[in-house]
N, C-alpha and C. Protein backbone atom coordinates (compact mmCIF):
# COMPACT_ATOMS: atom_id res chain seq x y z
N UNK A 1 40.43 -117.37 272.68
CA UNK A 1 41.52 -118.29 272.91
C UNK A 1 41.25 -119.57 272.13
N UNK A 2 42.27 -120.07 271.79
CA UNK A 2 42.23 -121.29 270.40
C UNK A 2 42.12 -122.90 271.45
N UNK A 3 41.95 -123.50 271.09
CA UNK A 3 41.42 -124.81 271.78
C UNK A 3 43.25 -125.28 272.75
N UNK A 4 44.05 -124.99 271.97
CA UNK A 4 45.71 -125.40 272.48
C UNK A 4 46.19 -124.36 273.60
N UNK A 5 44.99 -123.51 273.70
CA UNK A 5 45.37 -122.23 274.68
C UNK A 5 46.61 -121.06 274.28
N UNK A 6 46.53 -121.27 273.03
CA UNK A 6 47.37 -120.27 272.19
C UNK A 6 45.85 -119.05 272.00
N UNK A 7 46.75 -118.27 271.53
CA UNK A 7 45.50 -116.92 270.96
C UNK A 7 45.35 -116.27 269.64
N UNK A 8 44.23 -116.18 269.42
CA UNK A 8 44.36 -115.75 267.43
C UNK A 8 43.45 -114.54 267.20
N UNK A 9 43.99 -114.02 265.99
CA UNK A 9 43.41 -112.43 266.24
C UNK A 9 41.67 -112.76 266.10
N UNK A 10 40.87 -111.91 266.23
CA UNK A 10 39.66 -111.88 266.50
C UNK A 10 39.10 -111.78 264.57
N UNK A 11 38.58 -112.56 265.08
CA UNK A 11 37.48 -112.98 263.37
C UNK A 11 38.12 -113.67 262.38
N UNK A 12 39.56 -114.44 262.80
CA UNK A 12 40.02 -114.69 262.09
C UNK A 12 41.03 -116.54 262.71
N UNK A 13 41.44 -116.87 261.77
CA UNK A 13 41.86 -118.01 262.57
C UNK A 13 43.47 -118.03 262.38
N UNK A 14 44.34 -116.90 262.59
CA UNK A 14 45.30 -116.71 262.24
C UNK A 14 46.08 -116.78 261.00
N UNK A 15 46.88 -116.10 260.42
CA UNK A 15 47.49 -116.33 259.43
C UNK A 15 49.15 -117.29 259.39
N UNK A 16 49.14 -117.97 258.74
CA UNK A 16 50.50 -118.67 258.61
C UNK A 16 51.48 -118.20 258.33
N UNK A 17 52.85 -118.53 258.92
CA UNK A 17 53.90 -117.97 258.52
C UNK A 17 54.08 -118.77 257.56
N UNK A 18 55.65 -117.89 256.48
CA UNK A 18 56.47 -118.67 255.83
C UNK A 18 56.79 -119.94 256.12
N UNK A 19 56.56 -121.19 255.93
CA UNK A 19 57.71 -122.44 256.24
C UNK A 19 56.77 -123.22 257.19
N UNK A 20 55.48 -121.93 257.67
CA UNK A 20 54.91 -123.29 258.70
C UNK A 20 54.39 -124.22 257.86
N UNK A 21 53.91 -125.03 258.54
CA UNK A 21 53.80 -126.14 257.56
C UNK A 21 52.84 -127.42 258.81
N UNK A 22 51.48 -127.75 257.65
CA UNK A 22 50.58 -128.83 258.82
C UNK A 22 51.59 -129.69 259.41
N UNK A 23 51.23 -130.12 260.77
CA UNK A 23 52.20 -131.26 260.85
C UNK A 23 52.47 -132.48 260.14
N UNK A 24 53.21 -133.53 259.78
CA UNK A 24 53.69 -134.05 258.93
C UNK A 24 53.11 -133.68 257.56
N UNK A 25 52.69 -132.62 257.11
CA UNK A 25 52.94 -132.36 256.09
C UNK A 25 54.51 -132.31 255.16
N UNK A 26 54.98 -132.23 254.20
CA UNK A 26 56.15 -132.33 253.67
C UNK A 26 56.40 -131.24 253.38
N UNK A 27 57.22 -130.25 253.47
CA UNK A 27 57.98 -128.87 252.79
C UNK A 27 57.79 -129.12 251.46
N UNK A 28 57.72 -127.91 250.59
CA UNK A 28 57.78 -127.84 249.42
C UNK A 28 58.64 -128.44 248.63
N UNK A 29 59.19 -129.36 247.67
CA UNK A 29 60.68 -129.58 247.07
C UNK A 29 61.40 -130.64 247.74
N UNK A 30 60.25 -131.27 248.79
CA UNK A 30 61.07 -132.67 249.62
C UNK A 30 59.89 -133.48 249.60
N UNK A 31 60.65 -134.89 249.94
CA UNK A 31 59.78 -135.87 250.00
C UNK A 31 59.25 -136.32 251.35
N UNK A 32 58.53 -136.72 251.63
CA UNK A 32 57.70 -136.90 252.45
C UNK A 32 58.21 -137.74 253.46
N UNK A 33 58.57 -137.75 254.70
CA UNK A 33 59.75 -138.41 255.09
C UNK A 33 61.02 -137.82 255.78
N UNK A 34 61.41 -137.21 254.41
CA UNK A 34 62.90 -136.68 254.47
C UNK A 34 63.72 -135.54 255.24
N UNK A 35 63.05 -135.23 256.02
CA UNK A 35 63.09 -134.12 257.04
C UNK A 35 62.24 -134.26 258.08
N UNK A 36 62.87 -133.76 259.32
CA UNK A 36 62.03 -134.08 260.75
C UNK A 36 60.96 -133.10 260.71
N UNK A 37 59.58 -133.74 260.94
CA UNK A 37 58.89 -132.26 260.90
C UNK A 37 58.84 -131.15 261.63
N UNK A 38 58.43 -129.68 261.14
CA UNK A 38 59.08 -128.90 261.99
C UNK A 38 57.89 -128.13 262.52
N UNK A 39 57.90 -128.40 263.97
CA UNK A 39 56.63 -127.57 265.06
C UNK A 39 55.72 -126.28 264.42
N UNK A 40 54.59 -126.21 264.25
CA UNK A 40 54.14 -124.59 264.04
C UNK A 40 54.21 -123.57 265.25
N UNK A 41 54.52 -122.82 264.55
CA UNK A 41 55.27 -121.49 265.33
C UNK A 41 53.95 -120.99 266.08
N UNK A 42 53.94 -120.89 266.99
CA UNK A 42 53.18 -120.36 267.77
C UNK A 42 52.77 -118.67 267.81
N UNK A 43 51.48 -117.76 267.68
CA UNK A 43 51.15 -116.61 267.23
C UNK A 43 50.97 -116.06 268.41
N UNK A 44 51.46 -114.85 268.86
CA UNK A 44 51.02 -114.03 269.80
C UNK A 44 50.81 -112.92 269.87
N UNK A 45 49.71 -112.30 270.55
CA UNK A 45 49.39 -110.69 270.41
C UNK A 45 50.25 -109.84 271.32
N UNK A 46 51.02 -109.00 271.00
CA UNK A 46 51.47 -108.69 272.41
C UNK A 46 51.51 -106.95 272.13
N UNK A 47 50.82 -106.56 272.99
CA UNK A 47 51.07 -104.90 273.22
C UNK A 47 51.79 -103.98 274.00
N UNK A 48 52.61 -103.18 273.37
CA UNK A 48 53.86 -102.73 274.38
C UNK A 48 53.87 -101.33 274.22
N UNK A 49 54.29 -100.31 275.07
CA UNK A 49 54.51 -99.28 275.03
C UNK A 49 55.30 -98.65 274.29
N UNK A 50 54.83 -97.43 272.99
CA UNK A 50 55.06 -97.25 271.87
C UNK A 50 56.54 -97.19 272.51
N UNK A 51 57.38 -96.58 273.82
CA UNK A 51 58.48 -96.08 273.34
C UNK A 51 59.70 -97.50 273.82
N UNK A 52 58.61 -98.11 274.62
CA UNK A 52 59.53 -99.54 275.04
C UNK A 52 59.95 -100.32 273.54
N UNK A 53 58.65 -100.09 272.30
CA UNK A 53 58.98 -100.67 271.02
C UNK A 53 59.93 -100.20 270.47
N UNK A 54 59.60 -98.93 270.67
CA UNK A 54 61.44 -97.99 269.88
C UNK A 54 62.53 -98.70 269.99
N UNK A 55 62.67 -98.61 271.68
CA UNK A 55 63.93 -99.04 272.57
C UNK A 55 64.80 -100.23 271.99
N UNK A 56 63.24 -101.09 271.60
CA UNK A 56 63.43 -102.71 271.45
C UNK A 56 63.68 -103.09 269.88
N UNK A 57 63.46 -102.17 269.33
CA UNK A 57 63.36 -102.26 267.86
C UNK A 57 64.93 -101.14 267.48
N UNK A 58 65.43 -100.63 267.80
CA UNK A 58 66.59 -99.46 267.92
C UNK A 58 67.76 -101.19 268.32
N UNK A 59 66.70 -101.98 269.55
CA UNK A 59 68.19 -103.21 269.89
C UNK A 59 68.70 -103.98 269.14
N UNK A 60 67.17 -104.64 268.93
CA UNK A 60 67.17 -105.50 267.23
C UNK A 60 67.86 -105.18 266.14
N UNK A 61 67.70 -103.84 265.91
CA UNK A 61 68.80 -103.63 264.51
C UNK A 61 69.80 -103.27 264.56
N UNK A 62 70.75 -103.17 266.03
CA UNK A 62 71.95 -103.17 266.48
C UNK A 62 72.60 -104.09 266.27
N UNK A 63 71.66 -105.46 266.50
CA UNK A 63 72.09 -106.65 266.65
C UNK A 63 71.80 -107.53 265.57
N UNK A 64 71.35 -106.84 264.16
CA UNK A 64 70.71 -107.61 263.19
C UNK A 64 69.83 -108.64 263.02
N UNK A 65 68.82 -108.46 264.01
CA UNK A 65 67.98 -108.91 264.33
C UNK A 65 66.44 -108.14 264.19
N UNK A 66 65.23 -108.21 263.60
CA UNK A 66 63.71 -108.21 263.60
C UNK A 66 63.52 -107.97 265.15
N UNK A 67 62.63 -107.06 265.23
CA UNK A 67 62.04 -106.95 266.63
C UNK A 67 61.21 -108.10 267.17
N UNK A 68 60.48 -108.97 266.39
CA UNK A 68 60.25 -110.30 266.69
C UNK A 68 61.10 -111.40 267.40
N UNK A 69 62.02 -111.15 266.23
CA UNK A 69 63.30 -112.15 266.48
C UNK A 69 63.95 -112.06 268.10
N UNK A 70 63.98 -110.45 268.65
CA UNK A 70 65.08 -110.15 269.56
C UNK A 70 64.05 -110.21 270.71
N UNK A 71 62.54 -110.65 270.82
CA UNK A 71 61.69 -110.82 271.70
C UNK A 71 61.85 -112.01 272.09
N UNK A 72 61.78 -112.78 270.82
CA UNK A 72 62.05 -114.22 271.07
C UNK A 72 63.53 -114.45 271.41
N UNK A 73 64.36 -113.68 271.44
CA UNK A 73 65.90 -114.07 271.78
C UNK A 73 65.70 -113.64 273.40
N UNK A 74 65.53 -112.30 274.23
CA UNK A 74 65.01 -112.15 274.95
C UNK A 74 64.10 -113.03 276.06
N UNK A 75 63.31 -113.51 275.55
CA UNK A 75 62.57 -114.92 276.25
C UNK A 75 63.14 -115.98 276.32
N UNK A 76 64.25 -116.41 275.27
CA UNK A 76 64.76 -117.77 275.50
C UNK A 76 65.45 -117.41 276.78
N UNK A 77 66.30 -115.97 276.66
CA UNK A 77 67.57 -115.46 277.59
C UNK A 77 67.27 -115.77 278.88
N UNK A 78 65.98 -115.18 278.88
CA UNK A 78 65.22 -115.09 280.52
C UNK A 78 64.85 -116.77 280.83
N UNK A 79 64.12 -117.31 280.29
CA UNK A 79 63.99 -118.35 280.66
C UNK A 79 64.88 -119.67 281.11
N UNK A 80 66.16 -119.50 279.89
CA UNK A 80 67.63 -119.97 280.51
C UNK A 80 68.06 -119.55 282.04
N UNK A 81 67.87 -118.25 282.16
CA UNK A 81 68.66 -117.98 282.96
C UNK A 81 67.83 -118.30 284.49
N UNK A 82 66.68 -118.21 284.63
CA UNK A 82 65.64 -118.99 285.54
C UNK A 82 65.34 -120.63 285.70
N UNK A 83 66.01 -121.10 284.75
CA UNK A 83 66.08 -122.75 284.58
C UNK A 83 64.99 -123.17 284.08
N UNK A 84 64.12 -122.51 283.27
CA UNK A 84 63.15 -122.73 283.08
C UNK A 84 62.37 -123.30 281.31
N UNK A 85 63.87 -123.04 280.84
CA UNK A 85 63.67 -123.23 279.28
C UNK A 85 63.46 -124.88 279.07
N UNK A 86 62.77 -125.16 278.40
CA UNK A 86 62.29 -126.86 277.84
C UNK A 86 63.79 -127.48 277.40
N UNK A 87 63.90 -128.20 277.61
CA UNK A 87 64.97 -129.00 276.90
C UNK A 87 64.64 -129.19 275.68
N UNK A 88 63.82 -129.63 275.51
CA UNK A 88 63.52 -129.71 273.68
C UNK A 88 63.46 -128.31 272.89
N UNK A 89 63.82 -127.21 273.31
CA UNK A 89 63.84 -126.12 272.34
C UNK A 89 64.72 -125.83 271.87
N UNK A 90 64.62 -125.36 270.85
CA UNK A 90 66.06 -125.52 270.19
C UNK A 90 67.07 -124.67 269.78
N UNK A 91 68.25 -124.66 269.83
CA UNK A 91 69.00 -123.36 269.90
C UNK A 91 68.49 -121.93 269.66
N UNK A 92 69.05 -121.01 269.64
CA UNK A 92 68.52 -119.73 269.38
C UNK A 92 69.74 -119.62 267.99
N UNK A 93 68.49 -118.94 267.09
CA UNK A 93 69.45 -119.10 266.02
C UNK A 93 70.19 -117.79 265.66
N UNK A 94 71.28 -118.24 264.90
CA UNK A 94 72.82 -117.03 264.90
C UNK A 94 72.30 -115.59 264.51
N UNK A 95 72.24 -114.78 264.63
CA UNK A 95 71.85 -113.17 264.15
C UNK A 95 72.34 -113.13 262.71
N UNK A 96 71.51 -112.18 261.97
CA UNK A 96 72.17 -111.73 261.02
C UNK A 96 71.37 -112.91 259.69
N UNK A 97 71.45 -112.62 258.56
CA UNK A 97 71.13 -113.26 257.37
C UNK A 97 71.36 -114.35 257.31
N UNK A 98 70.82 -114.99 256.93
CA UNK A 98 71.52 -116.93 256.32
C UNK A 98 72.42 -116.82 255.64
N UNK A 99 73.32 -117.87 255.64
CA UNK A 99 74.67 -117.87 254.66
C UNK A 99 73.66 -118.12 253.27
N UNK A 100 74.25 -117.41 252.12
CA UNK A 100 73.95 -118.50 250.98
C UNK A 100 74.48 -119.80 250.62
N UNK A 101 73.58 -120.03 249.99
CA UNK A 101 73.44 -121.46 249.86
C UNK A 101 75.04 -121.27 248.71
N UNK A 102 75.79 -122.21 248.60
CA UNK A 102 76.69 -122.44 247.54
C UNK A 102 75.90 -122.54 246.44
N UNK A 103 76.36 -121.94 245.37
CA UNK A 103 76.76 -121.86 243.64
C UNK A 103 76.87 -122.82 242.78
């Protein structure tokens, strides 16, 4: 277990996602400043029963959504609905691909 009481795989000190980024560090292509910084994503191990993954991964791409993604959509759901979600978290974001950027 990591000093923040998060957990990281064994022998290793986790790997970074895309976009995380040290805190106030600056994103690539911006200035330092110019954007609110944005939290590191938190890593978790989680082991599930091969056919509960099917189930859950069969939902996800119903819904155009990563089986990651629809865990974490899932947890916000539950936690809303228990009153239990942080106020500071922040929407759940729209399914499906990013718009492109305009031309």
């Amino acid at each position: 277990m990591s000093p923040d009481g998060g957990t990281q795989p064994a022998g290793g000190s986790g790997a970074a996602e895309p976009g995380d980024a040290e805190p106030g560090a600056a994103e690539p292509g911006t200035a330092a400043g110019s954007k609110p910084a944005r939290q590191a994503r938190k890593q978790v191990l989680l082991r599930l029963d091969p056919q509960v993954h099917d189930a859950l991964a069969r939902w996800a791409g119903e819904e155009l959504r990563s089986a990651n993604a629809q865990i974490g959509f899932l947890l916000r759901r539950a936690l809303a609905e228990a009153g239990r979600l942080p106020g500071g978290a922040g929407p759940i974001p729209p399914r499906g691909r990013p718009p492109k950027p305009p031309a």
